[in-house]
C-alpha atoms as a PDB file:
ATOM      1  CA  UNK A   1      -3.605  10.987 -17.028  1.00  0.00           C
ATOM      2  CA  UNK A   2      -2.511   8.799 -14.357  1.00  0.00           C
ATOM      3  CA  UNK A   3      -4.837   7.481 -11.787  1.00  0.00           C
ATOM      4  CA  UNK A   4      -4.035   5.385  -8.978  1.00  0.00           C
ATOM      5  CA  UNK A   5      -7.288   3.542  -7.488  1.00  0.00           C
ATOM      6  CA  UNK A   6      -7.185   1.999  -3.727  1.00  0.00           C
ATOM      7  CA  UNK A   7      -9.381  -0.811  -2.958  1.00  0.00           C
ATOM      8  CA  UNK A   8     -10.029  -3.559   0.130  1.00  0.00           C
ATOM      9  CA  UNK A   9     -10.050  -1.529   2.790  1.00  0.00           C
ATOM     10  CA  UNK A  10     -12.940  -1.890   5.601  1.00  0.00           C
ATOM     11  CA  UNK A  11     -13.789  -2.458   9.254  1.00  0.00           C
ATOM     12  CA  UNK A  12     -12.172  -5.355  10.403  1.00  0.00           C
ATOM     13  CA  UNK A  13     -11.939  -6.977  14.204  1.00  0.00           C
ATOM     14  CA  UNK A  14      -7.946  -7.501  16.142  1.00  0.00           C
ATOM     15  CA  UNK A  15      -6.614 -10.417  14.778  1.00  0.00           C
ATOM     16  CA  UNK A  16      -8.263 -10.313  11.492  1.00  0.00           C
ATOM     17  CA  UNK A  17      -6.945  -9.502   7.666  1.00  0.00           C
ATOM     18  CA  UNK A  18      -7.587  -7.649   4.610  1.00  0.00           C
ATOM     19  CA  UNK A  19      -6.124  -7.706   1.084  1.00  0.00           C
ATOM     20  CA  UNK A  20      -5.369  -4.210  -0.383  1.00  0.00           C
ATOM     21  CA  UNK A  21      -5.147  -3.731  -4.002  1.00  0.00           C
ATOM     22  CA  UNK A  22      -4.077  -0.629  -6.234  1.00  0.00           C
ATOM     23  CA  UNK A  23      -4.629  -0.552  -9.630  1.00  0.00           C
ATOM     24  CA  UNK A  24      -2.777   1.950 -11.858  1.00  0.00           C
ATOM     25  CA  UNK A  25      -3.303   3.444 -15.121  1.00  0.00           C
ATOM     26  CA  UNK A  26       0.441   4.068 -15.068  1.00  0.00           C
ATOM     27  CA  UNK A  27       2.289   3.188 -18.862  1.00  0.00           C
ATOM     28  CA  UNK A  28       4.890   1.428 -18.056  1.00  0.00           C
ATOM     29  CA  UNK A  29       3.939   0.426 -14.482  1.00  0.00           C
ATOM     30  CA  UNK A  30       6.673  -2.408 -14.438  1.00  0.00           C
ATOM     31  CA  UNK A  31       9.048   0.731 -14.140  1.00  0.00           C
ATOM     32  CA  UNK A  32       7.969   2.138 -10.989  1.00  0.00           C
ATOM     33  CA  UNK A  33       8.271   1.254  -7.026  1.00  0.00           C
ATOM     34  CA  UNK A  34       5.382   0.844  -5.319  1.00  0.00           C
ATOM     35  CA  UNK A  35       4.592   1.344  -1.982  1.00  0.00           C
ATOM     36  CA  UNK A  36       1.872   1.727   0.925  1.00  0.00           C
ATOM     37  CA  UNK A  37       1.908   4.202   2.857  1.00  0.00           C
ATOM     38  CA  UNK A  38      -0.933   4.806   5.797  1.00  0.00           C
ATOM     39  CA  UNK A  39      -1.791   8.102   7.803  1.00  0.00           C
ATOM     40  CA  UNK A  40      -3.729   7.808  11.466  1.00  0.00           C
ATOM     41  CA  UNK A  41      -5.657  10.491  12.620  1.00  0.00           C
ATOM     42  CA  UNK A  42      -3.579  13.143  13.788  1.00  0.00           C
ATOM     43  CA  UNK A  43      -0.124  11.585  12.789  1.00  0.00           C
ATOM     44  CA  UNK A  44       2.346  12.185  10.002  1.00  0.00           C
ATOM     45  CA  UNK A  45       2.093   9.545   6.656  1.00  0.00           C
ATOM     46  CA  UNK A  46       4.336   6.962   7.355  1.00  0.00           C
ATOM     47  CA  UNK A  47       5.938   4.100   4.722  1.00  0.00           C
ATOM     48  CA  UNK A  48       4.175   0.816   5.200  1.00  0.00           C
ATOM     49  CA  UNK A  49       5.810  -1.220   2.412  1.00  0.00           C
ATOM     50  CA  UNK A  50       7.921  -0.672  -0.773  1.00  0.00           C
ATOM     51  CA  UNK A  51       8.450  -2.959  -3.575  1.00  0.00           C
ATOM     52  CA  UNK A  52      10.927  -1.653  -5.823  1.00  0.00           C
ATOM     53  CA  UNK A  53      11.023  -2.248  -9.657  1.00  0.00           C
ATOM     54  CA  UNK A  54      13.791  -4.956  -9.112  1.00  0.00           C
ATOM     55  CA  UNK A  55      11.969  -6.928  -6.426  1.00  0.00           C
ATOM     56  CA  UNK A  56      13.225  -5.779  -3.185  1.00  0.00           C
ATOM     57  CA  UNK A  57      10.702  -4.895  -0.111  1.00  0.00           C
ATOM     58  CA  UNK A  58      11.281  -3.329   2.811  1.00  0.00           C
ATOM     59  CA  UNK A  59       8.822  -2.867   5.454  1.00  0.00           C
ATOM     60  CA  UNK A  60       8.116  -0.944   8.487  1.00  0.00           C
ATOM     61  CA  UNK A  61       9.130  -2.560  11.824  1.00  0.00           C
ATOM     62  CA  UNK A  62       5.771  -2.654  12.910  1.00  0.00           C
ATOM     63  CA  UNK A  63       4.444  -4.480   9.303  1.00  0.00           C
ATOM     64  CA  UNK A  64       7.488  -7.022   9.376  1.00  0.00           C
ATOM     65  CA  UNK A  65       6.106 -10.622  10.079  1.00  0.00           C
ATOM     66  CA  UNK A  66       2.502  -9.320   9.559  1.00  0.00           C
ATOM     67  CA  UNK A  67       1.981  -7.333   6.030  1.00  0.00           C
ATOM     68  CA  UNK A  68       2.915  -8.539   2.601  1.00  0.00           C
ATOM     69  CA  UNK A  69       3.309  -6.620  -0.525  1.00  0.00           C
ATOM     70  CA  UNK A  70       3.567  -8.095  -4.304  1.00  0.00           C
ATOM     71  CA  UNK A  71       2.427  -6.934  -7.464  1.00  0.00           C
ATOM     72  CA  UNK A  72       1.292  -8.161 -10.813  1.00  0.00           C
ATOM     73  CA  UNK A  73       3.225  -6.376 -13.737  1.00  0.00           C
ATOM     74  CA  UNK A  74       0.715  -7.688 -16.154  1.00  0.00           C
ATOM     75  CA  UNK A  75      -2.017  -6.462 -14.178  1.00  0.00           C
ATOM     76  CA  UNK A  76      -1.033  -2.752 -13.132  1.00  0.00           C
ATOM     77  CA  UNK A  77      -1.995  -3.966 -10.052  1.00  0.00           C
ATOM     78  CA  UNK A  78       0.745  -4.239  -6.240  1.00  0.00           C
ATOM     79  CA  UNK A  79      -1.592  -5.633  -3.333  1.00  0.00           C
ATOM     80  CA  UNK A  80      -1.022  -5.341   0.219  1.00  0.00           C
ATOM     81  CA  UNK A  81      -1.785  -8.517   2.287  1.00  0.00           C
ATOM     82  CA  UNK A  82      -2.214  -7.578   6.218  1.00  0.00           C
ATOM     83  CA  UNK A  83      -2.789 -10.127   8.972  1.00  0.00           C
ATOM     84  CA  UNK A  84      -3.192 -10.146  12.492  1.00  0.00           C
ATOM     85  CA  UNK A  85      -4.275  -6.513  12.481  1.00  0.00           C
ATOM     86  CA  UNK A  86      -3.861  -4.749  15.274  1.00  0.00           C
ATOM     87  CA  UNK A  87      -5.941  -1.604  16.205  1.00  0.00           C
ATOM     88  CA  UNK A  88      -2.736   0.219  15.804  1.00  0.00           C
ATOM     89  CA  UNK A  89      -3.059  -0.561  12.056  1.00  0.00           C
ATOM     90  CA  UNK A  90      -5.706   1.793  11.949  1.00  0.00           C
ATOM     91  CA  UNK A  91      -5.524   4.326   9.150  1.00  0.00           C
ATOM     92  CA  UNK A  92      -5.985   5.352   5.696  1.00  0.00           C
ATOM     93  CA  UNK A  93      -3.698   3.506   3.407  1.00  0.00           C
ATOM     94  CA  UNK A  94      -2.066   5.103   0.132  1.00  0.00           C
ATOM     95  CA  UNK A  95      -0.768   3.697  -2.757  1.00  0.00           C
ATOM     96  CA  UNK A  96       2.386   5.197  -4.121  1.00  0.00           C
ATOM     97  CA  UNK A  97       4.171   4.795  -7.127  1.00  0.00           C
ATOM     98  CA  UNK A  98       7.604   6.756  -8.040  1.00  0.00           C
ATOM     99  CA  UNK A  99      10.049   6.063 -11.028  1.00  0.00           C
ATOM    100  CA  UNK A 100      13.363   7.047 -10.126  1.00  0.00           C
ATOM    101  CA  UNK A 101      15.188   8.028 -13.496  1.00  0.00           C
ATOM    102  CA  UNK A 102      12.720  10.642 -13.855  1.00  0.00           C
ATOM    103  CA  UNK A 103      11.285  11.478 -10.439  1.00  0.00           C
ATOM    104  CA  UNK A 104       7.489  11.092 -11.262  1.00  0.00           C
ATOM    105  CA  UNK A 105       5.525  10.487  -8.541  1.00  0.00           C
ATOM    106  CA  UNK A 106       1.863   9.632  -8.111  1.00  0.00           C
ATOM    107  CA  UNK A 107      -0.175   8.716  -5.373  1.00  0.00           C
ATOM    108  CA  UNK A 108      -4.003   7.617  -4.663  1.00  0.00           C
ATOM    109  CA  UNK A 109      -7.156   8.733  -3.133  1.00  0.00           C
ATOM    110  CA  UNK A 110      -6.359   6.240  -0.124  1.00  0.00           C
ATOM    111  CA  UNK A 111      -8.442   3.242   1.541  1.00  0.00           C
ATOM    112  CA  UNK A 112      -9.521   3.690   5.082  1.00  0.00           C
ATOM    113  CA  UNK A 113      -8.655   0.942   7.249  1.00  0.00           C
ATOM    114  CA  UNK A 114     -10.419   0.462  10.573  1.00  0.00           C
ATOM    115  CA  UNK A 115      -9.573  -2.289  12.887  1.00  0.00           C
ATOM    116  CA  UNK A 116     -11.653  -2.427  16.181  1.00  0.00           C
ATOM    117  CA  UNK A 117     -13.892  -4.377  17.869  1.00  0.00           C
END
């Protein structure tokens, strides 16, 4: 059974950061793309980062410059580094992982993220 588990998540102030983590009980994990996506209260679950099983990223334009995502293959573990949050960052944050050749697709529980003052 595959579980994805989000961690790190937490009330932080503008300007701060926060280091995201998602392990997965995934065989195989070195196989998948990972990604973040977040959700804000009443908006639709966007893509925050993707790191694909080659080593490419993309990122949101509003993550570019700020957000960071790696992973460790030995650790079944992709992190999300975010800096100079912005109250705008506000959200719950979900890991994703998807295999292409055979279309599997998990996702987690989700971290909430709170950035405010």
């Amino acid at each position: 059974q595959v579980h994805l588990v989000e961690s790190g998540g937490g009330l932080v102030q503008p300007g701060g950061s926060l280091r995201l983590s998602c392990a997965a009980s995934i065989s195989m994990f070195s196989y998948y793309d990972m990604a973040w996506y977040r959700q804000a209260p009443g908006k639709e679950r966007e893509l925050v980062a993707r790191l694909t099983r080659g080593g490419s990223t993309n990122y949101a334009e509003s993550a570019k410059g700020r957000f960071t995502i790696s992973r460790d293959n030995a650790k079944n573990t992709v992190y999300l580094e975010m800096n100079n949050l912005k109250p705008e960052d506000t959200a719950v944050y979900y890991c994703n992982a998807f295999r292409s050749t055979s279309g599997l697709d998990f996702w987690g529980k989700g971290t909430l993220v709170t950035v405010s003052s």
